[in-house]
C-alpha atoms as a PDB file:
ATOM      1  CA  UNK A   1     -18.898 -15.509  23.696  1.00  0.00           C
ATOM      2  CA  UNK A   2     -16.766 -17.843  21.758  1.00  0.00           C
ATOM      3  CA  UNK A   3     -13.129 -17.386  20.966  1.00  0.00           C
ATOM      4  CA  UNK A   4     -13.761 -16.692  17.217  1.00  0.00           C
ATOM      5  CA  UNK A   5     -16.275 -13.347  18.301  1.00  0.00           C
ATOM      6  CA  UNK A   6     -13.449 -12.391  20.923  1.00  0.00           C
ATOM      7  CA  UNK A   7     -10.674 -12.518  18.288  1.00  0.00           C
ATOM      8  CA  UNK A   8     -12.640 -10.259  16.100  1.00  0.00           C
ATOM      9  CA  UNK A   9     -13.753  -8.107  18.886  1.00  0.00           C
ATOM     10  CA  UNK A  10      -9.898  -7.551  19.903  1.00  0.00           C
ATOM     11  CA  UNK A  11      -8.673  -7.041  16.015  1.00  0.00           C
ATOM     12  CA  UNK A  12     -11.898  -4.382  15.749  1.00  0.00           C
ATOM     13  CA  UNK A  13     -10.800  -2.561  18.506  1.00  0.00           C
ATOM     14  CA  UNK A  14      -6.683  -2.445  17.756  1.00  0.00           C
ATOM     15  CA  UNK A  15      -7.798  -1.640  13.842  1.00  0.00           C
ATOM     16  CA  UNK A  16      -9.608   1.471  15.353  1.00  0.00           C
ATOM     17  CA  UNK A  17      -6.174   2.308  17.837  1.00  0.00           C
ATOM     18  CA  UNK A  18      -4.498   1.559  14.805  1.00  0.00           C
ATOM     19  CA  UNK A  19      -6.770   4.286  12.315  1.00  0.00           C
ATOM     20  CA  UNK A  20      -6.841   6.569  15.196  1.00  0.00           C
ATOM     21  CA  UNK A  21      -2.725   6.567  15.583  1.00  0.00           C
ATOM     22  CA  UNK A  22      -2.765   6.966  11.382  1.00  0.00           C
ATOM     23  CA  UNK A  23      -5.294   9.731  11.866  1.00  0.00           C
ATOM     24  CA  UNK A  24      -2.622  11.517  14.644  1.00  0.00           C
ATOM     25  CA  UNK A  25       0.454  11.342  12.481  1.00  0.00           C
ATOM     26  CA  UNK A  26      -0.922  12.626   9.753  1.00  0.00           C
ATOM     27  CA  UNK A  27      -2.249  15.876  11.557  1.00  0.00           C
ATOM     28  CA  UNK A  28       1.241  16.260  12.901  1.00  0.00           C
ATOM     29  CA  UNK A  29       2.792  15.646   9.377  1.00  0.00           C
ATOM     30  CA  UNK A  30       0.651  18.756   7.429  1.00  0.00           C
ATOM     31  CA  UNK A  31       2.130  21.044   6.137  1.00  0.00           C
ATOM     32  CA  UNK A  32       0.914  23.629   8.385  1.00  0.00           C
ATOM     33  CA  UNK A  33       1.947  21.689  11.529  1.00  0.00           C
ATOM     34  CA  UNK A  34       4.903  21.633  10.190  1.00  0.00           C
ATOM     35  CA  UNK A  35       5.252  25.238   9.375  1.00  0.00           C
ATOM     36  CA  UNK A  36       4.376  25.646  12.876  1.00  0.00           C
ATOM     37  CA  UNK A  37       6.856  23.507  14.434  1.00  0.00           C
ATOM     38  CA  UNK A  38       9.436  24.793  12.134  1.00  0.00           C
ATOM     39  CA  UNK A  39       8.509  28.627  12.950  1.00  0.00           C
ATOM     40  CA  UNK A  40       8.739  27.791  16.575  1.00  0.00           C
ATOM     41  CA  UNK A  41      11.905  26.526  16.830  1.00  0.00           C
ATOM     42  CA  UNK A  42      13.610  29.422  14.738  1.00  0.00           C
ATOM     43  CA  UNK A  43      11.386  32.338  16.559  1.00  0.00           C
ATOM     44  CA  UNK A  44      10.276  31.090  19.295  1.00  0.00           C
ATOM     45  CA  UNK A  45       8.428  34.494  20.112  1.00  0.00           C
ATOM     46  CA  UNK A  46       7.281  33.992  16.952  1.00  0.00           C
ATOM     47  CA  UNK A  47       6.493  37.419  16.253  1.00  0.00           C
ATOM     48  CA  UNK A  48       7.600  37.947  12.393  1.00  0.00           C
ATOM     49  CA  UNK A  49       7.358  34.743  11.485  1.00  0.00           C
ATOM     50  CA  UNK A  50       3.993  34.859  12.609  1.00  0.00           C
ATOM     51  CA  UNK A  51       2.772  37.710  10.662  1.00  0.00           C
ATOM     52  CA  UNK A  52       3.990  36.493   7.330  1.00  0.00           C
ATOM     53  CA  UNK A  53       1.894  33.308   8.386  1.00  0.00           C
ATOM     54  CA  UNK A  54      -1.382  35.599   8.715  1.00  0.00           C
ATOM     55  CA  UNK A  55      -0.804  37.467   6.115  1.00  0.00           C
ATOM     56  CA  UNK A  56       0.158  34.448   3.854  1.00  0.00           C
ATOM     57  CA  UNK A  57      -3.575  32.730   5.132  1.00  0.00           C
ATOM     58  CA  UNK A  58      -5.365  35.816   4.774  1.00  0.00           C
ATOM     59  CA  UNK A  59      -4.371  36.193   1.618  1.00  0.00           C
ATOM     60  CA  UNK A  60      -3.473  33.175  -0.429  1.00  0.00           C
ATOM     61  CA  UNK A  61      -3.262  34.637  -3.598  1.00  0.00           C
ATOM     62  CA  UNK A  62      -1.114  37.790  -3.481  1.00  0.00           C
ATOM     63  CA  UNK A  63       1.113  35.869  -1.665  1.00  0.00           C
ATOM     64  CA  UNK A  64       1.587  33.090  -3.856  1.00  0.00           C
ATOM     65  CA  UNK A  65       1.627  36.222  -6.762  1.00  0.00           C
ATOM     66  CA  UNK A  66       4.893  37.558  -4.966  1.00  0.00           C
ATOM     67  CA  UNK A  67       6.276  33.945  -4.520  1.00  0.00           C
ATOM     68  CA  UNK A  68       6.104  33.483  -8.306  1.00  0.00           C
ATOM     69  CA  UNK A  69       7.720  36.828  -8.538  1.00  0.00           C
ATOM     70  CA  UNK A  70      10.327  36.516  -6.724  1.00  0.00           C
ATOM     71  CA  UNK A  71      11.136  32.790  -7.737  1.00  0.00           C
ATOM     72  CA  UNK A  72      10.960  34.420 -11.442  1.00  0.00           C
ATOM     73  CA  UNK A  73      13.342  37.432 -10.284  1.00  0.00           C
ATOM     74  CA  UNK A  74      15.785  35.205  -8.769  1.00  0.00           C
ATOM     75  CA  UNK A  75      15.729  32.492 -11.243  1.00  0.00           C
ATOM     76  CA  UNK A  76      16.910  35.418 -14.281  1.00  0.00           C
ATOM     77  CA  UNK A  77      19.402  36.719 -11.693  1.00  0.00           C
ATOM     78  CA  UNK A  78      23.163  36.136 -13.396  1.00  0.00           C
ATOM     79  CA  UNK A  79      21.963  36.161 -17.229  1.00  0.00           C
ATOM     80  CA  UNK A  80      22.920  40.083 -17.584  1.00  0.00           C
ATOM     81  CA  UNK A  81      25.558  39.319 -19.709  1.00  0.00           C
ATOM     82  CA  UNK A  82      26.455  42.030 -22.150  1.00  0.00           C
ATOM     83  CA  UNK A  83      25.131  41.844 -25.961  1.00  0.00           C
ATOM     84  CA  UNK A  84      22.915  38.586 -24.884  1.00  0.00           C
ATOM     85  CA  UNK A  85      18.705  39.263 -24.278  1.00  0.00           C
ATOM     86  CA  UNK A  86      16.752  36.535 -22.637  1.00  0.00           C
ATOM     87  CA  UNK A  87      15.779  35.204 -25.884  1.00  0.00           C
ATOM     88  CA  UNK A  88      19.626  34.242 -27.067  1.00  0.00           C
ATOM     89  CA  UNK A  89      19.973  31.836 -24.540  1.00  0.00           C
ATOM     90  CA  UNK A  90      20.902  28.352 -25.824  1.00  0.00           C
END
């Protein structure tokens, strides 16, 4: 085997390390790994935070239904003024 076939031999085999280490990071960096890690080290019995997890992945929709409701809700909290509707805002 010549040097030229080595060479690419030993750059084949650190590009696949190299893919490989890419391919790691980015499983740590999903969003659900990071959920996880994040739930862990505020609960680390994890017992409500683990729930709302479940019951967010069982059911994707109604939760993102009550997200959007309570963003909504909190987002019109403070524009109660007196004599002013939602529609005189300016």
């Amino acid at each position: 085997m010549n040097e030229i076939e080595r060479a690419r031999k030993n750059a084949q085999a650190r590009r696949r390390d190299v893919l490989k280490s890419i391919a790691e990071v980015r499983g740590r960096l999903s969003l659900p790994q990071l959920a996880d890690d994040a739930l862990s080290i505020l609960d680390p019995d994890l017992s409500f935070p683990r729930r709302i997890k479940t019951a967010v992945t069982s059911q994707p929709i109604a939760a993102a239904l009550i997200f959007a409701g309570a963003a909504w809700l909190l987002s019109t909290t403070g524009d109660n003024t007196p004599g002013r509707s939602g529609r005189d805002r300016s």
